[in-house]
Every structure is written in structure tokens, then in C-alpha cells.
PDB file of N, CA and C in Angstrom:
ATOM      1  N   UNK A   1       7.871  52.464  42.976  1.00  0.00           N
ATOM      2  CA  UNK A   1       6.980  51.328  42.940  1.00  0.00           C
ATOM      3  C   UNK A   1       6.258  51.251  41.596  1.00  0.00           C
ATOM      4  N   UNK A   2       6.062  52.574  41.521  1.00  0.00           N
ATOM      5  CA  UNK A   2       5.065  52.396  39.464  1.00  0.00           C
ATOM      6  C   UNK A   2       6.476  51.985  38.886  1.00  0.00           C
ATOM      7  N   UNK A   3       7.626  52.262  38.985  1.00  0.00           N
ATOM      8  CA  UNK A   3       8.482  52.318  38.008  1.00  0.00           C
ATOM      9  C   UNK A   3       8.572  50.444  37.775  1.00  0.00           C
ATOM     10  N   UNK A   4       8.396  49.733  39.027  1.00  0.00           N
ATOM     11  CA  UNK A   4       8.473  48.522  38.848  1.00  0.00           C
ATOM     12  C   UNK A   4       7.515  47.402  38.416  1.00  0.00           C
ATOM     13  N   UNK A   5       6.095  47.732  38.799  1.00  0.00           N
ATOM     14  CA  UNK A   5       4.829  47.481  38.674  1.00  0.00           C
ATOM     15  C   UNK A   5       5.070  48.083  36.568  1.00  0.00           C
ATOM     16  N   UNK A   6       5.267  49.131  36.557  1.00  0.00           N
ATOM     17  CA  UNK A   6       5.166  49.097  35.032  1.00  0.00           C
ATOM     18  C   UNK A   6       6.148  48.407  33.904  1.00  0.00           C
ATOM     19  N   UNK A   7       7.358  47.816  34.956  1.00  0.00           N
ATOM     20  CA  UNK A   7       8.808  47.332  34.139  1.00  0.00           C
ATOM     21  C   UNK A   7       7.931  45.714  34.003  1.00  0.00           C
ATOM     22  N   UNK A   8       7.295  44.978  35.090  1.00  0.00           N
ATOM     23  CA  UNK A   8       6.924  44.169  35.529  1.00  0.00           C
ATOM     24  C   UNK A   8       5.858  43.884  34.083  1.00  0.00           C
ATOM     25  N   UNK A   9       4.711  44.532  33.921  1.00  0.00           N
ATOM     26  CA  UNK A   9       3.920  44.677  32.493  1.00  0.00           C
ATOM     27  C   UNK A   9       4.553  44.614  31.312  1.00  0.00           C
ATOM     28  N   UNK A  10       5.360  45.498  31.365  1.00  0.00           N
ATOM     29  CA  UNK A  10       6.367  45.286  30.053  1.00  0.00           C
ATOM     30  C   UNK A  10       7.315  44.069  30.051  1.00  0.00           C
ATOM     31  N   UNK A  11       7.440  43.612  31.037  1.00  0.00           N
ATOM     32  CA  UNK A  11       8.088  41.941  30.691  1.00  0.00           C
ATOM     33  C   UNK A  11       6.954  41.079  30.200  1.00  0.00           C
ATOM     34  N   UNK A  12       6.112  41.005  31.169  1.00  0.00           N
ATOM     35  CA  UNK A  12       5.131  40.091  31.106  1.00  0.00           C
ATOM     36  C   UNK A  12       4.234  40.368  29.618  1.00  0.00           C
ATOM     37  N   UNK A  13       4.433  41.248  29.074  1.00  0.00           N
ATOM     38  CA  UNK A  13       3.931  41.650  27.599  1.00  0.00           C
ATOM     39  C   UNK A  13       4.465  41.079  26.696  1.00  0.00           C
ATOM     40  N   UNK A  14       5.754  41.612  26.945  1.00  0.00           N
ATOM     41  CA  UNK A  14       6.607  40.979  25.764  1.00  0.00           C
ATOM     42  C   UNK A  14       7.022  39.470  25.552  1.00  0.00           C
ATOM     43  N   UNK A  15       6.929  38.738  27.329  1.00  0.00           N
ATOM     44  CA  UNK A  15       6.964  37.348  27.214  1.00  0.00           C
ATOM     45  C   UNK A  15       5.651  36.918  26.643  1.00  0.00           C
ATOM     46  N   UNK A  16       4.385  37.438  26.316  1.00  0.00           N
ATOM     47  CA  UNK A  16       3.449  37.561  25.424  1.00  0.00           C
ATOM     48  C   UNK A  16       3.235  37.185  24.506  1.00  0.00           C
ATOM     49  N   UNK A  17       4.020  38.119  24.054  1.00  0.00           N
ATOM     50  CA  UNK A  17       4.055  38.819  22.629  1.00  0.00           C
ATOM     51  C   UNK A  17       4.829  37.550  21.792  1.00  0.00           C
ATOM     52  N   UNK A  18       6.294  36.981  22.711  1.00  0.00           N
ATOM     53  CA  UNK A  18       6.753  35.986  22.143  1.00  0.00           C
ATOM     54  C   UNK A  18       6.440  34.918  22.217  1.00  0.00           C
ATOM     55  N   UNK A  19       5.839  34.535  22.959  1.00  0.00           N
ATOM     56  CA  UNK A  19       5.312  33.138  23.084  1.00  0.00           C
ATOM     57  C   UNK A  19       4.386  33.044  21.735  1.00  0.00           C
ATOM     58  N   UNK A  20       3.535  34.113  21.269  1.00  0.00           N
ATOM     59  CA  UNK A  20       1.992  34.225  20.529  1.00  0.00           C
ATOM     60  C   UNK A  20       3.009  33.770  19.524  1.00  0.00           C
ATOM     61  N   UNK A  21       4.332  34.709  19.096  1.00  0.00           N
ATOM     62  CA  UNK A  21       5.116  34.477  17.758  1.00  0.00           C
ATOM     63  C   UNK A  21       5.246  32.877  17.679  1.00  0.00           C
ATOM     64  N   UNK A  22       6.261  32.242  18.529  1.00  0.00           N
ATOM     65  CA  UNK A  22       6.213  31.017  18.468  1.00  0.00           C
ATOM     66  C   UNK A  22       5.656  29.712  18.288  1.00  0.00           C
ATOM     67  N   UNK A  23       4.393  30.562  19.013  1.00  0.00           N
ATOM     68  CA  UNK A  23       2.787  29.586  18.902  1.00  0.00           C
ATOM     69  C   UNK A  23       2.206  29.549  17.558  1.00  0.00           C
ATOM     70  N   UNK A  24       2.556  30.487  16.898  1.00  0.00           N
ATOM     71  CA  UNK A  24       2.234  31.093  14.886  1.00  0.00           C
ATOM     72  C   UNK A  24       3.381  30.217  14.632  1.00  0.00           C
ATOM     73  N   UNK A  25       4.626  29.776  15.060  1.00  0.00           N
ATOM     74  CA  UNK A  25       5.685  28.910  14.308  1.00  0.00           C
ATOM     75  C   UNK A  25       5.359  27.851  14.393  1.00  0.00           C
ATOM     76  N   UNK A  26       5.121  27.101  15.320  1.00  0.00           N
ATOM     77  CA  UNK A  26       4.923  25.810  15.556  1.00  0.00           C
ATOM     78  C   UNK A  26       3.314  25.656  15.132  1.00  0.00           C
ATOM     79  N   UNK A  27       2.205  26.305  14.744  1.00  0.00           N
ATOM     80  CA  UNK A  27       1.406  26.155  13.706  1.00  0.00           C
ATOM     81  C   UNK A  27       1.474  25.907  12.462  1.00  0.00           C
ATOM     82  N   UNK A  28       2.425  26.586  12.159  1.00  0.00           N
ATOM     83  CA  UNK A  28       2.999  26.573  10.969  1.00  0.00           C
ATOM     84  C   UNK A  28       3.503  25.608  10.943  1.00  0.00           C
ATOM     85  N   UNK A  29       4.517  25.186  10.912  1.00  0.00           N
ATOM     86  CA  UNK A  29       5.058  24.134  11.174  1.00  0.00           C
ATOM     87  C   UNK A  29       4.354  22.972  10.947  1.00  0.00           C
ATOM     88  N   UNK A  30       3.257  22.746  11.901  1.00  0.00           N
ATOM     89  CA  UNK A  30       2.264  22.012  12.100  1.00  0.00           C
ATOM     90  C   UNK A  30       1.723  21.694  10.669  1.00  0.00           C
ATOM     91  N   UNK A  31       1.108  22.575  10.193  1.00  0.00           N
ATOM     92  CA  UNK A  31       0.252  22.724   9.525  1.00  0.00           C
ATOM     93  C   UNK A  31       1.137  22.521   7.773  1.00  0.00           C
ATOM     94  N   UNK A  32       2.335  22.463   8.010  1.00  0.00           N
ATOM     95  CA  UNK A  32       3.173  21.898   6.634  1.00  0.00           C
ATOM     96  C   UNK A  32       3.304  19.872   6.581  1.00  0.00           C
ATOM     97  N   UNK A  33       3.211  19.971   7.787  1.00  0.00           N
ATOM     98  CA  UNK A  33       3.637  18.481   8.804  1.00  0.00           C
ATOM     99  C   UNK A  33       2.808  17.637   7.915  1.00  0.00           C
ATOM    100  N   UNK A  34       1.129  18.403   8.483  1.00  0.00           N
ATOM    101  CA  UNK A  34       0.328  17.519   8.296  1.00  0.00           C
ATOM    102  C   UNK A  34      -0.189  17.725   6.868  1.00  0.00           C
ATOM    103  N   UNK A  35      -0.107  18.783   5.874  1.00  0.00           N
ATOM    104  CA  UNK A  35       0.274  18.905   4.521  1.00  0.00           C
ATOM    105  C   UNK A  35       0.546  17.823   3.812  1.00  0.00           C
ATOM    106  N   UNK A  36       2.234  17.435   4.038  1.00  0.00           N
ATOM    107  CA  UNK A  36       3.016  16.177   3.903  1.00  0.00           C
ATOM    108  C   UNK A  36       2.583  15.188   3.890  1.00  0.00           C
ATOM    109  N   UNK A  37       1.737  14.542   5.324  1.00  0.00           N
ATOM    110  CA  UNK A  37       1.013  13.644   5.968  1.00  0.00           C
ATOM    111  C   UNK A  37       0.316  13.223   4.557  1.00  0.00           C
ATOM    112  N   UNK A  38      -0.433  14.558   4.659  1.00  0.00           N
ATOM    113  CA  UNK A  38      -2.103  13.756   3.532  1.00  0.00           C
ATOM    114  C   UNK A  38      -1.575  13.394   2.367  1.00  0.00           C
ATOM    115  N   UNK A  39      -0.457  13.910   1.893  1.00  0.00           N
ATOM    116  CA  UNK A  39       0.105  13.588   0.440  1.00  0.00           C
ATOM    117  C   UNK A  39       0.856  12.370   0.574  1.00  0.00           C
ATOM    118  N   UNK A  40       1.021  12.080   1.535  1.00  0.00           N
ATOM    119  CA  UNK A  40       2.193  10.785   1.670  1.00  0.00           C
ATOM    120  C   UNK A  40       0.727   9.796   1.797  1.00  0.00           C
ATOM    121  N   UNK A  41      -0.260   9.746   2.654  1.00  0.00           N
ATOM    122  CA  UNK A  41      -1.329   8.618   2.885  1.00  0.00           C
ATOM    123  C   UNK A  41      -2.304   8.449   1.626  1.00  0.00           C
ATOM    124  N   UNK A  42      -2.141   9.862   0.801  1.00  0.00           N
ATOM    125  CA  UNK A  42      -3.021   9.770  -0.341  1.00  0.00           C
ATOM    126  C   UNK A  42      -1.900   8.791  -1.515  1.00  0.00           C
ATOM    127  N   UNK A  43      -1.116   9.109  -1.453  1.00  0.00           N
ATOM    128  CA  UNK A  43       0.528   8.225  -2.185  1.00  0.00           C
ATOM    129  C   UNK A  43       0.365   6.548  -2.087  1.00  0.00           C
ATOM    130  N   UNK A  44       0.043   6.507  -0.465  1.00  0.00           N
ATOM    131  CA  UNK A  44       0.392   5.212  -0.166  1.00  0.00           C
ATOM    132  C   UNK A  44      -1.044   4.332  -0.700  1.00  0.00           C
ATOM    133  N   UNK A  45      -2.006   4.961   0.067  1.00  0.00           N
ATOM    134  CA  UNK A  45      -3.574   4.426  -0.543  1.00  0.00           C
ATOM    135  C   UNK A  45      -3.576   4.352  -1.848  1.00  0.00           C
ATOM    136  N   UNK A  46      -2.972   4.739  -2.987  1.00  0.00           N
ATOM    137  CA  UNK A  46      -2.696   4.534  -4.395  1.00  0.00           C
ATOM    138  C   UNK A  46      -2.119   3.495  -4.842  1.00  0.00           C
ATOM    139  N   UNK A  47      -0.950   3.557  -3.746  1.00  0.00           N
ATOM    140  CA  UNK A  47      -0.084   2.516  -4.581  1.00  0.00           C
ATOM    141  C   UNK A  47      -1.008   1.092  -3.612  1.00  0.00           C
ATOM    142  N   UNK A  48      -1.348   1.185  -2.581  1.00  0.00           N
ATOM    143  CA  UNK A  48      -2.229  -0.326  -2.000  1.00  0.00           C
ATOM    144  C   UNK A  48      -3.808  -0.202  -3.303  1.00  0.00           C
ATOM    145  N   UNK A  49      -3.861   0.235  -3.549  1.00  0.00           N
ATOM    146  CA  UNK A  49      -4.959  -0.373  -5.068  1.00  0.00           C
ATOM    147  C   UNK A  49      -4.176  -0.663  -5.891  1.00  0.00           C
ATOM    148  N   UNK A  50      -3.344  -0.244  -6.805  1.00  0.00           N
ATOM    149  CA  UNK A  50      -1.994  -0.464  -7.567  1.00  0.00           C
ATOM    150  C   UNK A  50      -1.839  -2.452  -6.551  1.00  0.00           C
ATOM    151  N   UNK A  51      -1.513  -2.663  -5.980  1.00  0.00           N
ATOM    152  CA  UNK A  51      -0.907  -3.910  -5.442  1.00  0.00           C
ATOM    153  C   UNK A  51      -2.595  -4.794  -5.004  1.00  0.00           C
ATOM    154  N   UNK A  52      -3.165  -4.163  -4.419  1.00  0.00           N
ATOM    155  CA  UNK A  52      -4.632  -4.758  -4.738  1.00  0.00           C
ATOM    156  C   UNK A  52      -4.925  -5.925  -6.181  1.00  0.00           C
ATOM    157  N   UNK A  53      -4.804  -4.183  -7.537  1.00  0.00           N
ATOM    158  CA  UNK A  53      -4.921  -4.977  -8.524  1.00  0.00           C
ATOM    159  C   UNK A  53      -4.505  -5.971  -8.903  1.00  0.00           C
ATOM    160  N   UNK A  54      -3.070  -5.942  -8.488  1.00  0.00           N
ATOM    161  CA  UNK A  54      -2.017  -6.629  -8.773  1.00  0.00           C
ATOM    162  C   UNK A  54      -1.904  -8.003  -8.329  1.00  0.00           C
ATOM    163  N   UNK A  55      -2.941  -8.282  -7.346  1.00  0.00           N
ATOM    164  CA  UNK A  55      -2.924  -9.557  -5.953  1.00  0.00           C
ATOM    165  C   UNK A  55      -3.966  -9.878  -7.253  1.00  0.00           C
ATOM    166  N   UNK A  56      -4.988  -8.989  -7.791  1.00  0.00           N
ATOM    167  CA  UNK A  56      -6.186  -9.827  -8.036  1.00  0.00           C
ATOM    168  C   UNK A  56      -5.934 -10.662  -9.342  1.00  0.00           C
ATOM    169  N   UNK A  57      -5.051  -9.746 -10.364  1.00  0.00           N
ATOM    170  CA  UNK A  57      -4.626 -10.169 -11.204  1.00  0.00           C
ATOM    171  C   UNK A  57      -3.252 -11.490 -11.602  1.00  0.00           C
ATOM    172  N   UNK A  58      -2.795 -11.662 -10.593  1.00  0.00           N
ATOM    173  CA  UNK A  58      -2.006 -12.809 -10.198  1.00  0.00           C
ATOM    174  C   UNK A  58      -2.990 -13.869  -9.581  1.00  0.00           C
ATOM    175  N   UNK A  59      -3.702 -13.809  -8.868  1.00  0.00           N
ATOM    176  CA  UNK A  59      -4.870 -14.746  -8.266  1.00  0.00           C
ATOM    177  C   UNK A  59      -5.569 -15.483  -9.246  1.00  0.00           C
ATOM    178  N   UNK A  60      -6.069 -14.837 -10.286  1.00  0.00           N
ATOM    179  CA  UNK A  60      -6.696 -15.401 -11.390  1.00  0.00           C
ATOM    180  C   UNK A  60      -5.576 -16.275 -12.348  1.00  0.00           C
ATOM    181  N   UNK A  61      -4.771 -15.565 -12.664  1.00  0.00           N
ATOM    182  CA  UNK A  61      -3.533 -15.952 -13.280  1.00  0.00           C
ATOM    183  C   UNK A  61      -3.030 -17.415 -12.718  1.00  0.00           C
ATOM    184  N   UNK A  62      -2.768 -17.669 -11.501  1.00  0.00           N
ATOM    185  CA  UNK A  62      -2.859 -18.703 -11.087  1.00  0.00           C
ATOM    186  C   UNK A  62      -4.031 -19.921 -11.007  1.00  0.00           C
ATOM    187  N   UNK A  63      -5.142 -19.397 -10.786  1.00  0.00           N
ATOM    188  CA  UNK A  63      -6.289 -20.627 -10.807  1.00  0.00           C
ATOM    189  C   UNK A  63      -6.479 -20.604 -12.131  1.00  0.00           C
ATOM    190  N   UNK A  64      -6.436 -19.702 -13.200  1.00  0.00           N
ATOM    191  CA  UNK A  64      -6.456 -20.463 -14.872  1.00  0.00           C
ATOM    192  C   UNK A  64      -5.304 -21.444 -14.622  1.00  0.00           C
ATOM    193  N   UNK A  65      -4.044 -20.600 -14.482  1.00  0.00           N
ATOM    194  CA  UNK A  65      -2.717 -21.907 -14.634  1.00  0.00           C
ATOM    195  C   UNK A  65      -2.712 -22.818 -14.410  1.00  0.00           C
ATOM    196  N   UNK A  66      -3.866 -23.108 -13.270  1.00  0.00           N
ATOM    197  CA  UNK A  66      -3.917 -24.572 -12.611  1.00  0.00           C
ATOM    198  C   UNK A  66      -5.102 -25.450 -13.384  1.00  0.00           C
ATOM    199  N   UNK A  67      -6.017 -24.495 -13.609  1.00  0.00           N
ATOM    200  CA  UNK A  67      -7.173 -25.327 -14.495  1.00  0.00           C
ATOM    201  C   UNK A  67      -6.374 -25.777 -15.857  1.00  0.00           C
ATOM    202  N   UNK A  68      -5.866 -25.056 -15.974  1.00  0.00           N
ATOM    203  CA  UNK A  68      -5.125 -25.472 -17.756  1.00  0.00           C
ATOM    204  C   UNK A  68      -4.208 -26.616 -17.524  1.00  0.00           C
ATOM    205  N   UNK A  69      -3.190 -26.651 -16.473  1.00  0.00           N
ATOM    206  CA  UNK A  69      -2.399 -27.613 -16.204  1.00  0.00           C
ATOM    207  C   UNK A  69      -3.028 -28.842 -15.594  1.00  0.00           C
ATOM    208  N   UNK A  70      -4.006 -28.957 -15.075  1.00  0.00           N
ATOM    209  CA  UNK A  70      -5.117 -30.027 -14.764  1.00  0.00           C
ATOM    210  C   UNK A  70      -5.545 -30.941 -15.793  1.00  0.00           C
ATOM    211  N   UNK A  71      -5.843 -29.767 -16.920  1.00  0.00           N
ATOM    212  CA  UNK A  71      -6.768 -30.496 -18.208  1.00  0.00           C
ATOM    213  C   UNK A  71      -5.562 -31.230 -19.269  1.00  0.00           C
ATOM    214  N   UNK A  72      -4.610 -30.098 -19.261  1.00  0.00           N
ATOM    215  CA  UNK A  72      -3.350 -30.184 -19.825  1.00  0.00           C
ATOM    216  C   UNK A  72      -3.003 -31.877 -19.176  1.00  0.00           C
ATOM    217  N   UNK A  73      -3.066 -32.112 -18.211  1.00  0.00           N
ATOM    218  CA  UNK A  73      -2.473 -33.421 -17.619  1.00  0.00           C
ATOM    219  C   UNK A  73      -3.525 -34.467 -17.884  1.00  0.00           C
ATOM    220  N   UNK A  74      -4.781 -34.589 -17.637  1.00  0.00           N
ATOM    221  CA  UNK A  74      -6.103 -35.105 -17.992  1.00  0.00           C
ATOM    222  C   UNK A  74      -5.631 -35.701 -19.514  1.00  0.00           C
ATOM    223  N   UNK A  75      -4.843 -34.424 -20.459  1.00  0.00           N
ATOM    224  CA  UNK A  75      -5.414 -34.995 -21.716  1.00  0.00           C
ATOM    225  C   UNK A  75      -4.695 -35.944 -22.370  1.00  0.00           C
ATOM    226  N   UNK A  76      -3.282 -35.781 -21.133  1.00  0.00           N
ATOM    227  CA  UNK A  76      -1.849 -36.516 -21.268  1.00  0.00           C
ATOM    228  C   UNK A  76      -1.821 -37.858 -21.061  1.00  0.00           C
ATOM    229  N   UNK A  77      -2.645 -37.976 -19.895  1.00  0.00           N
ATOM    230  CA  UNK A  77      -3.341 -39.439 -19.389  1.00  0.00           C
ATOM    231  C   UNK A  77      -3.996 -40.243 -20.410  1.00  0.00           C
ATOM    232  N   UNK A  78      -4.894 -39.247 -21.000  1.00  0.00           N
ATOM    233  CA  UNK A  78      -5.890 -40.020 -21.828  1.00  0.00           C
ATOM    234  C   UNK A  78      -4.678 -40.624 -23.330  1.00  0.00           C
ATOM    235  N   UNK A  79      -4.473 -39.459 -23.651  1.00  0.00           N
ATOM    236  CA  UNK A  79      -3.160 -39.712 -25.116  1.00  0.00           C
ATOM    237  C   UNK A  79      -2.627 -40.840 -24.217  1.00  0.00           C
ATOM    238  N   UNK A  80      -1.934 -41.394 -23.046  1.00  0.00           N
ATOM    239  CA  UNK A  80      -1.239 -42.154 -23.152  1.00  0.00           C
ATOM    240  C   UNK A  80      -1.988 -43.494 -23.277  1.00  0.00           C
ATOM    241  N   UNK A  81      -3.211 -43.495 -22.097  1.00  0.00           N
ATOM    242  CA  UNK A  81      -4.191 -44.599 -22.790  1.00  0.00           C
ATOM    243  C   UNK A  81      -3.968 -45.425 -23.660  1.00  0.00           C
ATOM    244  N   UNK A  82      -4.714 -43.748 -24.710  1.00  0.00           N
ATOM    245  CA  UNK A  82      -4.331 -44.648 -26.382  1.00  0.00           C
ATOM    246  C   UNK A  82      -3.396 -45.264 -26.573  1.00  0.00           C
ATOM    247  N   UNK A  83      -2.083 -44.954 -26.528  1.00  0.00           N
ATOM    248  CA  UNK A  83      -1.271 -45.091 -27.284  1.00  0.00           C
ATOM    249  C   UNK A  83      -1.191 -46.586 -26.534  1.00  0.00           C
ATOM    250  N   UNK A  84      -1.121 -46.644 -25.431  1.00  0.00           N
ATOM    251  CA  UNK A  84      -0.865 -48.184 -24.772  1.00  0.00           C
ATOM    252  C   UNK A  84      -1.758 -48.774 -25.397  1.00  0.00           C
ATOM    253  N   UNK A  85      -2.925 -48.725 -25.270  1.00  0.00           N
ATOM    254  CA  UNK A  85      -4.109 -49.654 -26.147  1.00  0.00           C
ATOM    255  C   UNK A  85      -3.809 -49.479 -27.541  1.00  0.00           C
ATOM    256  N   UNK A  86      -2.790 -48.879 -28.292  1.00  0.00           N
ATOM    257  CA  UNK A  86      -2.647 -49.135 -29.722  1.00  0.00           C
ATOM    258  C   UNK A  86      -1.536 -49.832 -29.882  1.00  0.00           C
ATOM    259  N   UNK A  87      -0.704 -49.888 -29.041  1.00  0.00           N
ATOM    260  CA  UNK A  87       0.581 -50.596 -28.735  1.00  0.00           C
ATOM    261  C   UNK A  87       0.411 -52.309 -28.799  1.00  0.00           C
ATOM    262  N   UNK A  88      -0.427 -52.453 -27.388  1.00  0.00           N
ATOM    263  CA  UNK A  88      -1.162 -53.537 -27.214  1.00  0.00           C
ATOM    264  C   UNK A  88      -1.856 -53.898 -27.930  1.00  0.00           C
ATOM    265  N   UNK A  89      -2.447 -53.322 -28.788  1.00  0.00           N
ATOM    266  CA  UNK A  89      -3.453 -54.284 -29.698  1.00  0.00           C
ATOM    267  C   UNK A  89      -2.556 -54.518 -31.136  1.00  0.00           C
ATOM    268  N   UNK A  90      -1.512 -53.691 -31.316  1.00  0.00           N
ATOM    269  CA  UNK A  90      -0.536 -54.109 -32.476  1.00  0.00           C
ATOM    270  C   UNK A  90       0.268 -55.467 -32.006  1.00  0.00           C
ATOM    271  N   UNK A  91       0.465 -55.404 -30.777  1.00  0.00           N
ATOM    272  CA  UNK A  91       1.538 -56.787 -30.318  1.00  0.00           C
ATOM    273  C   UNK A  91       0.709 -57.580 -29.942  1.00  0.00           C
ATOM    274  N   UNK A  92      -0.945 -57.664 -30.252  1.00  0.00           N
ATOM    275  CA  UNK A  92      -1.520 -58.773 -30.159  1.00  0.00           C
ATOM    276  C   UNK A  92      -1.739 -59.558 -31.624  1.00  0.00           C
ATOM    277  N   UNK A  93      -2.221 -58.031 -32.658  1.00  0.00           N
ATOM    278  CA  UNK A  93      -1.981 -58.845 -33.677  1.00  0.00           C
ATOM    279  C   UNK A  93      -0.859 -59.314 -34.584  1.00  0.00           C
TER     280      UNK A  93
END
């Protein structure tokens, strides 16, 4: 009966013993995982300011383009004006 009661301890030890090992692997493990993790979210949060800038600097880029092409057209209108009122007043006199 000790012989079994003590075989019984020595299983239950060693299923222990291995589980603890495994539980140290899959920490490990773990703990490379989430390593990775922070370097990949610190990566990505870089490159979204990188494209941030990039939105802000196209944004502007566009509302100059449009103010310039506004005035640009404004001044096209006006030149043509003239030129009709210089047209017209040559084929009047």
C-alpha cells in the first residue's frame, strides 16, 4: 500500500513538475507575442502621423489650389471684359 500511495506522489509530482515547465513556455512565448505586439502598434501609430501629416498637407494644398484657381478665373473674366470693351469701342470708332 506505501509502495502505491508513494508511486501515486511521484506521478502526481512529476505531472507537476511538467505542467510548471510548460506554464514557463507558454509565458515565454507569451511574453515574445506581446514584445512583437508593442513594436508592430508603436510602427503603425508612426506611420498614422506620417499619413496624418500627409492628409494635412494635401488639405491645404488643395484649398490654396482652389483659392488660386478662383482668382486665377476672376482675373480671366475681368481680362476678357477688357478686351470686349476694347474691341467694341474700336468697331465703334
Amino acid at each position: 500500500m506505501v509502495y502505491i500511495l508513494l508511486s501515486l506522489i511521484l506521478l502526481l509530482l512529476s505531472i507537476i513538475f511538467y505542467l510548471f515547465i510548460q506554464n514557463n513556455k507558454i509565458r515565454e512565448a507569451h511574453l515574445k507575442n506581446m514584445s512583437k505586439l508593442q513594436e508592430i502598434i508603436s510602427s503603425l501609430h508612426t506611420k498614422q502621423q506620417l499619413l496624418n501629416d500627409k492628409v494635412i498637407i494635401s488639405t491645404e494644398y488643395k484649398s490654396n489650389y482652389t483659392r488660386d484657381m478662383k482668382a486665377l478665373g476672376d482675373e480671366v473674366v475681368e481680362l476678357q471684359k477688357v478686351f470686349v470693351e476694347i474691341i467694341s469701342n474700336k468697331n465703334y470708332n
